[in-house]
N, C-alpha and C. Protein backbone atom coordinates (compact mmCIF):
# COMPACT_ATOMS: atom_id res chain seq x y z
N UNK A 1 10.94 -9.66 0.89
CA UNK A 1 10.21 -8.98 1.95
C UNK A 1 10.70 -7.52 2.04
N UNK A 2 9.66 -6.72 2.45
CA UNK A 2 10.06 -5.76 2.72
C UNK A 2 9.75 -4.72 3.83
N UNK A 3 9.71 -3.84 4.71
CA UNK A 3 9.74 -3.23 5.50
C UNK A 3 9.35 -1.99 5.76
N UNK A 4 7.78 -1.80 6.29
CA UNK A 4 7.13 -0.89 6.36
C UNK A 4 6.97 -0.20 7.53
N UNK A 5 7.51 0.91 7.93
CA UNK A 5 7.43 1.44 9.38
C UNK A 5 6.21 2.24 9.07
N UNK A 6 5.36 2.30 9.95
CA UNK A 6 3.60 2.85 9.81
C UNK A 6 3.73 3.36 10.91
N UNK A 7 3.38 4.57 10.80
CA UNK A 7 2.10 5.58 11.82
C UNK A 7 0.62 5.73 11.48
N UNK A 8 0.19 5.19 12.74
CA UNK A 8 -1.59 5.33 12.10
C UNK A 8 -2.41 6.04 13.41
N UNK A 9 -2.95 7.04 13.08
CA UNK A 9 -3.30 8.30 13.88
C UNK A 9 -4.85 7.01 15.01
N UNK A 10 -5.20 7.44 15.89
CA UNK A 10 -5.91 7.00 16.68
C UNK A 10 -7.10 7.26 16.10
N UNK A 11 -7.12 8.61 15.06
CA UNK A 11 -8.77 8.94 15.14
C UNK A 11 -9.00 7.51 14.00
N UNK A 12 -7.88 7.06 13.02
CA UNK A 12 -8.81 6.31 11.89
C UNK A 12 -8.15 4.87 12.24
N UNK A 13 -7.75 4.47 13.70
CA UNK A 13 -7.16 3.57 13.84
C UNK A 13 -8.11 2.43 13.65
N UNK A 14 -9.45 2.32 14.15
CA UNK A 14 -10.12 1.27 13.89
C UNK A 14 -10.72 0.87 12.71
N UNK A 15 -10.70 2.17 11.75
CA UNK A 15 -10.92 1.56 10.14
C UNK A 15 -9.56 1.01 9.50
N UNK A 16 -8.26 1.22 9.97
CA UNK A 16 -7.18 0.54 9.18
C UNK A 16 -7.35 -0.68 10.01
N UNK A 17 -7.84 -0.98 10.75
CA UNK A 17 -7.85 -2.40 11.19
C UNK A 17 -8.70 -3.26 10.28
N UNK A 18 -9.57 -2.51 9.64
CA UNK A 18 -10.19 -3.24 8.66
C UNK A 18 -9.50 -3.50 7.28
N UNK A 19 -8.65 -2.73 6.96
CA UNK A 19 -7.88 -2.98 5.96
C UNK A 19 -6.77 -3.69 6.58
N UNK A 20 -6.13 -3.92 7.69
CA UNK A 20 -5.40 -4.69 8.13
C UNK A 20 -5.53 -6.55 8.16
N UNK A 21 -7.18 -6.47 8.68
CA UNK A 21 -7.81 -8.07 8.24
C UNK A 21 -7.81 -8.23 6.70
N UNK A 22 -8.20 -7.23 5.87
CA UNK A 22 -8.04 -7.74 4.19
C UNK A 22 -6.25 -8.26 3.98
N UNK A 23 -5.61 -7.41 4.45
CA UNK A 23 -4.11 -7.68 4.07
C UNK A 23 -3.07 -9.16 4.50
N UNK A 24 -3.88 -8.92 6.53
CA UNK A 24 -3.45 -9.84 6.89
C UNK A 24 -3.84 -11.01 6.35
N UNK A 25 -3.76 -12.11 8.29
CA UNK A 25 -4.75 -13.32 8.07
C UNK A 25 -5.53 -13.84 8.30
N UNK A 26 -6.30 -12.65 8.77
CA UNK A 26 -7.51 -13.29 9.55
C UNK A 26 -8.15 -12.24 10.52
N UNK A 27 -9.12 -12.77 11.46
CA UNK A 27 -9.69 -11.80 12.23
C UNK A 27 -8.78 -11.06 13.63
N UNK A 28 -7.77 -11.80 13.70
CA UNK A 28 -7.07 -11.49 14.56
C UNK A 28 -6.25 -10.45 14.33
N UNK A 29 -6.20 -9.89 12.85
CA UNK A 29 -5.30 -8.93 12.36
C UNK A 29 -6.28 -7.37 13.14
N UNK A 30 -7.62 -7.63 13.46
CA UNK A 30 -8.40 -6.34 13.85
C UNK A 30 -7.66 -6.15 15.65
N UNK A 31 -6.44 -6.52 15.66
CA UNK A 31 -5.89 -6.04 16.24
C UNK A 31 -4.66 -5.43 16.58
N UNK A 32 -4.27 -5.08 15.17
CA UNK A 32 -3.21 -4.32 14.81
C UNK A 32 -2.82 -3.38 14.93
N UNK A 33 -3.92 -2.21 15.23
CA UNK A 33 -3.51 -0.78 15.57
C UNK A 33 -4.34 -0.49 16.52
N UNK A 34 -3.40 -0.61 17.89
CA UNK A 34 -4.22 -0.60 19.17
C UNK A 34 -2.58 0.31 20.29
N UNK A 35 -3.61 0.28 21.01
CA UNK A 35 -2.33 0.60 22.00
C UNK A 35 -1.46 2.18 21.42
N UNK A 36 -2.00 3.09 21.87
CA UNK A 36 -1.20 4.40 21.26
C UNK A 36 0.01 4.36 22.44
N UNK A 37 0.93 4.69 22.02
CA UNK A 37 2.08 4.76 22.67
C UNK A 37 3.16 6.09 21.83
N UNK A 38 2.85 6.72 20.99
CA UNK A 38 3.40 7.63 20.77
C UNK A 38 2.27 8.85 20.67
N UNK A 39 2.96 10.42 20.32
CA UNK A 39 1.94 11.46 20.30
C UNK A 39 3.19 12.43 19.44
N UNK A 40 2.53 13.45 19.03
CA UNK A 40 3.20 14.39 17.85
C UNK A 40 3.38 15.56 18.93
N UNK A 41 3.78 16.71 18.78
CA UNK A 41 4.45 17.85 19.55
C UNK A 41 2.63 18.34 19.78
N UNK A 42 2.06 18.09 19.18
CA UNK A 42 0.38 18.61 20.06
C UNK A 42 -0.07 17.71 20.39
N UNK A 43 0.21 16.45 21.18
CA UNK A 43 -0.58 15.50 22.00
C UNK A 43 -1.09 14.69 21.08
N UNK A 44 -1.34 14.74 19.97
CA UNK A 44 -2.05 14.02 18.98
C UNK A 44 -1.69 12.51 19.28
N UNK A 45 -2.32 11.50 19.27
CA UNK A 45 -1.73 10.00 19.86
C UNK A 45 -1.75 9.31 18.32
N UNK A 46 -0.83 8.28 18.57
CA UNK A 46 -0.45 7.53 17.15
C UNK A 46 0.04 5.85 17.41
N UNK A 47 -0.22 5.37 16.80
CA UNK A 47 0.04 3.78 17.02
C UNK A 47 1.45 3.57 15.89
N UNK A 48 2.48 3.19 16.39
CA UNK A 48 3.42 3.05 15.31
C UNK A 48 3.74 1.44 15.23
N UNK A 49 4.32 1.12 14.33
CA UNK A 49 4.34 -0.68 13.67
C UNK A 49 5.28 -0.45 12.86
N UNK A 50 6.19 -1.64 13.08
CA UNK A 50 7.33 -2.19 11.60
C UNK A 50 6.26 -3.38 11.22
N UNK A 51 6.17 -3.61 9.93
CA UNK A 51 5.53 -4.60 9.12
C UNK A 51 6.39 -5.44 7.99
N UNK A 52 6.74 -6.31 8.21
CA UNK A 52 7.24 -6.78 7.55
C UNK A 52 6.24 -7.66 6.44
N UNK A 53 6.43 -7.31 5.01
CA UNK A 53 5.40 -7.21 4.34
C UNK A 53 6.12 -8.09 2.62
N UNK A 54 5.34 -9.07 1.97
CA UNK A 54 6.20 -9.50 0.78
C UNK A 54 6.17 -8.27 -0.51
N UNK A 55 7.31 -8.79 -1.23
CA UNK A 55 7.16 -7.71 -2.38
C UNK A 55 5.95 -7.40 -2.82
N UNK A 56 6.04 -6.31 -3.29
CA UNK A 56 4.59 -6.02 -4.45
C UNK A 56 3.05 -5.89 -3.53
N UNK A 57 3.22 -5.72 -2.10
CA UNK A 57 1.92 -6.14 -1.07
C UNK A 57 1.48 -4.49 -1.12
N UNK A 58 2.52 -3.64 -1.07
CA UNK A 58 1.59 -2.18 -0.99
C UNK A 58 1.41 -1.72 -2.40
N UNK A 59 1.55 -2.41 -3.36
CA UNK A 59 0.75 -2.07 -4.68
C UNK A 59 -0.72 -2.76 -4.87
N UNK A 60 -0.66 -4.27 -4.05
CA UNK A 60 -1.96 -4.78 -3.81
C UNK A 60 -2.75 -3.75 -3.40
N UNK A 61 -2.23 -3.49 -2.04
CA UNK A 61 -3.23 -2.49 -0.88
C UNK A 61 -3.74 -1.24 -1.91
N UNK A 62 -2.52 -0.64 -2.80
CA UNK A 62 -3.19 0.50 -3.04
C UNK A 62 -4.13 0.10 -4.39
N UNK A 63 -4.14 -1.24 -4.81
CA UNK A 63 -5.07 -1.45 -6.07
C UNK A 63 -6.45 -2.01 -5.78
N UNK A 64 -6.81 -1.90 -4.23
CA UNK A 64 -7.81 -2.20 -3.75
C UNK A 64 -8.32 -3.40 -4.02
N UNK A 65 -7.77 -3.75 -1.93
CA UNK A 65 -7.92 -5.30 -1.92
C UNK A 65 -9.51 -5.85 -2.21
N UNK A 66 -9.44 -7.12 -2.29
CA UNK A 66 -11.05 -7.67 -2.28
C UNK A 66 -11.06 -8.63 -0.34
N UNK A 67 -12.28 -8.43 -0.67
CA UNK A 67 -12.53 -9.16 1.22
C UNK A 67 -11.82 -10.83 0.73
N UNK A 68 -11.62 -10.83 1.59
CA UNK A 68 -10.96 -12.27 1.71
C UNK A 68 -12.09 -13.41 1.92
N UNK A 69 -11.72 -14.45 1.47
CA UNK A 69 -12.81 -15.97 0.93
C UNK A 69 -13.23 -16.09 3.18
N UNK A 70 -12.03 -16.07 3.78
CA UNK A 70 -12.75 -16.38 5.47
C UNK A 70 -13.83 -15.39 5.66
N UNK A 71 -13.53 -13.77 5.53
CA UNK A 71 -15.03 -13.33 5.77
C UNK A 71 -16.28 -13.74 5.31
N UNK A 72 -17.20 -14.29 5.84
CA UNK A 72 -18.35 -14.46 4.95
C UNK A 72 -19.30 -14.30 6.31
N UNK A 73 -20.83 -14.15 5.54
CA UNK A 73 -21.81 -13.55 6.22
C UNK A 73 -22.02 -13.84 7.54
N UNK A 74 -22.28 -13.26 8.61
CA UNK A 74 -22.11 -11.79 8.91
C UNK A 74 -20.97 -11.28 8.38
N UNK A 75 -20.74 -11.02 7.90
CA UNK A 75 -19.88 -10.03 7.96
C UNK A 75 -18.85 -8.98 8.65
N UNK A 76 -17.39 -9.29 8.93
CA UNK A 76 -16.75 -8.93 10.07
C UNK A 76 -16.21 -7.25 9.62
N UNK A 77 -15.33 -7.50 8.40
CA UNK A 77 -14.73 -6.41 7.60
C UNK A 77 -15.83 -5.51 6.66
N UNK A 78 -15.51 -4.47 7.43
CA UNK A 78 -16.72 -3.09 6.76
C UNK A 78 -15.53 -3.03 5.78
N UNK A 79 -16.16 -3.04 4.24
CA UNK A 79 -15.02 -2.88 3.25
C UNK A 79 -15.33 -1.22 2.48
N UNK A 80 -16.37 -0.67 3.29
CA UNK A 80 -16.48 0.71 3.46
C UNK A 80 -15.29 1.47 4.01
N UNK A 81 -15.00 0.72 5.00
CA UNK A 81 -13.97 1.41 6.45
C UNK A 81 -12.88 1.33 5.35
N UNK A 82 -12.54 -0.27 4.80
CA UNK A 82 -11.23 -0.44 4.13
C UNK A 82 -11.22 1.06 3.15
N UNK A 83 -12.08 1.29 2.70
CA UNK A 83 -11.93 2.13 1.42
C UNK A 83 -11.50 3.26 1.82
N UNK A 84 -11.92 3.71 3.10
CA UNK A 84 -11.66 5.13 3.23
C UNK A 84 -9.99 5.29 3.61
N UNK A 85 -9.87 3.64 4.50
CA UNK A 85 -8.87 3.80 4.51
C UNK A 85 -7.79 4.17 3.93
N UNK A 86 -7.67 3.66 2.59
CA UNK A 86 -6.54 3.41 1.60
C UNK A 86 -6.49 5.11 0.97
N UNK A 87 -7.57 5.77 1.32
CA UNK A 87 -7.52 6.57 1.00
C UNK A 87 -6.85 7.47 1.89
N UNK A 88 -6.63 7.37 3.04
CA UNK A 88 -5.70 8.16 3.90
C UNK A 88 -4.18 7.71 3.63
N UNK A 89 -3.88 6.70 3.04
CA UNK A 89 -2.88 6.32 2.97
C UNK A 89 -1.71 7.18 2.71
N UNK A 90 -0.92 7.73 3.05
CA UNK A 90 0.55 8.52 2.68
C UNK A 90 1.31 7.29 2.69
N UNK A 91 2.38 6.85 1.78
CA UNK A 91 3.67 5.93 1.82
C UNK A 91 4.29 6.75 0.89
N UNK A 92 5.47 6.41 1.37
CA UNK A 92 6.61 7.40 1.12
C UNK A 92 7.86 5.68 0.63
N UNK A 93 8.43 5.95 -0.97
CA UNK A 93 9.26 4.97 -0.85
C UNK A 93 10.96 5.67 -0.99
N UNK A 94 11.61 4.89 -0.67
CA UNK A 94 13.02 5.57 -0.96
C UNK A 94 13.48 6.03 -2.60
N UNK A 95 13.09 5.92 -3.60
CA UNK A 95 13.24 7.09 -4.85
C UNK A 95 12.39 7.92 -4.94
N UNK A 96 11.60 8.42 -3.93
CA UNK A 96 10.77 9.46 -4.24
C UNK A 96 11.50 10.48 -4.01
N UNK A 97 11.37 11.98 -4.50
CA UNK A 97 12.63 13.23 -4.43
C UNK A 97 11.53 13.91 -3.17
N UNK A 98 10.48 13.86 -2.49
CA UNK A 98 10.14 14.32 -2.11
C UNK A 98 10.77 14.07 -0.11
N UNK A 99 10.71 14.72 0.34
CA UNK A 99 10.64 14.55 1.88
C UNK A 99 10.04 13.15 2.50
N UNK A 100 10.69 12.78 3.68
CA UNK A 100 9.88 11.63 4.13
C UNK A 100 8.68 12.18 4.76
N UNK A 101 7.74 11.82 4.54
CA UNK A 101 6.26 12.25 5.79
C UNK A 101 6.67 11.86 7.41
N UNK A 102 6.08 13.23 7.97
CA UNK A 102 6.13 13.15 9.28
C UNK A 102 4.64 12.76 9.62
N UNK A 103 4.23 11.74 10.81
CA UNK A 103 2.86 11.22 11.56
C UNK A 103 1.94 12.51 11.00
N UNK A 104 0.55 12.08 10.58
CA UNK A 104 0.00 13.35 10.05
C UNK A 104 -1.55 12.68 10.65
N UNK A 105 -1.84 13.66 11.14
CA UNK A 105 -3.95 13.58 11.84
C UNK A 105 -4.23 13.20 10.93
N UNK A 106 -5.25 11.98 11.34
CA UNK A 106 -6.20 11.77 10.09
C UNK A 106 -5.69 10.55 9.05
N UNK A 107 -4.02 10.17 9.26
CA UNK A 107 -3.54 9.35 7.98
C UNK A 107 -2.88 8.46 8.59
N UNK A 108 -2.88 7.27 7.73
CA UNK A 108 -1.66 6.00 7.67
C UNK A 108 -0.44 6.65 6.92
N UNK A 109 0.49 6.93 7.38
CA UNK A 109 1.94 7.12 7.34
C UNK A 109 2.62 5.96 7.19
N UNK A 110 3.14 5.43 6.08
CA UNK A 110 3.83 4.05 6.20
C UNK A 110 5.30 4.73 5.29
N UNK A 111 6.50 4.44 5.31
CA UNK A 111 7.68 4.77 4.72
C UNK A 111 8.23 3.40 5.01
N UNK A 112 8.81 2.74 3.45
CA UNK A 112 9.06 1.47 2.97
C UNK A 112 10.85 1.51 3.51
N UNK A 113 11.37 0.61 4.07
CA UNK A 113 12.71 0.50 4.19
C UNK A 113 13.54 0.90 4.53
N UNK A 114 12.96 2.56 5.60
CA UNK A 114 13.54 3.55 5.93
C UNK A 114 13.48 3.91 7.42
N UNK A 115 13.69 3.54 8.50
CA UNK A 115 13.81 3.22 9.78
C UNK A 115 13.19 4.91 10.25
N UNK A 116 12.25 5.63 10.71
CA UNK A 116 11.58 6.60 10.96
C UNK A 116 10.98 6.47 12.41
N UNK A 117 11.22 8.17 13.06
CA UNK A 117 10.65 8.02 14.59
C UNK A 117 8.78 8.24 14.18
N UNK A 118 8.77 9.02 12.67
CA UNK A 118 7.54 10.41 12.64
C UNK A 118 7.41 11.32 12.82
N UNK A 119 8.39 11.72 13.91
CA UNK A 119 8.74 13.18 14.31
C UNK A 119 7.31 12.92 16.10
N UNK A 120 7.61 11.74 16.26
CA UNK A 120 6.79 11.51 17.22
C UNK A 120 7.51 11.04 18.37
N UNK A 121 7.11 10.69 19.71
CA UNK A 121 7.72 10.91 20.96
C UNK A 121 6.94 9.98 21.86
N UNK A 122 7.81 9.23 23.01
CA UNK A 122 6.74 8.06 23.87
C UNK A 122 5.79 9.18 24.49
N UNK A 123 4.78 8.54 24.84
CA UNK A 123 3.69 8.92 25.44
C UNK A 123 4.00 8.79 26.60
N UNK A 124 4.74 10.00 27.59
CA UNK A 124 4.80 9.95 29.17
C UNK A 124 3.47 8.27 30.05
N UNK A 125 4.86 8.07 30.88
CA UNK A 125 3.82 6.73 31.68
C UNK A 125 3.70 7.10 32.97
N UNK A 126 2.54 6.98 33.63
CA UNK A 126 2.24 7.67 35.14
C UNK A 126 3.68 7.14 35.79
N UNK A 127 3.84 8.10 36.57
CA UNK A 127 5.07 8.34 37.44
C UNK A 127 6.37 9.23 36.90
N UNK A 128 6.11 8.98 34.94
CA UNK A 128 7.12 9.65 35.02
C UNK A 128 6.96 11.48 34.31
N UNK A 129 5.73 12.22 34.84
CA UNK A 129 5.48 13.14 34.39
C UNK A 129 6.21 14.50 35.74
């Protein structure tokens, strides 16, 4: 197993939920990135998650999953949404020489094994502004 700390920006939060039901187990996974509770130094809001995830699962994700045998017609998972998703994807693993990614508009931020705030901050709760 391994350990994915994710930032996923609010604007594309409800299409990674669609790639979240391909990954997860089911329909209940379309509720994975909910609840913003963090924001970046411009208010920007962000949903953050540890995922604990088996080996080799974000090479699946990025080799583009197929809908899973439970969806079937109607149709729950827009595998449109999934696509665009994967395409926002930033992951950052620990031998890369590059910088870790900080929460970025617009993207799934996931960094594998590496305990990360984002460079993000709680979202003040009435009373304490």
């Amino acid at each position: 197993m391994i350990t994915l700390h994710t930032a996923v920006c609010v604007t594309v939060a409800d299409e990674a939920n669609h790639l979240a039901m391909v990954m997860g187990r089911g329909p209940a996974d379309a509720l994975t990135w909910l609840n913003p509770l963090h924001q970046d130094a411009e208010g920007n809001l962000f949903i953050r998650r540890n995922l604990w995830v088996p080996d080799g699962w974000t090479d699946a994700v990025l080799a583009g999953p197929e809908r899973p045998a439970w969806d079937v017609e109607p149709y729950i998972i827009n595998m449109a949404a999934v696509g665009r998703t994967l395409e926002r994807i930033v992951l950052w693993t620990p031998d890369m020489e590059m910088l870790m990614p900080a929460a970025q508009v617009g993207k799934v931020v996931s960094v594998q094994g590496v305990a990360t705030d984002f460079g993000l901050t709680l979202v003040p709760q009435v009373g304490e502004i």
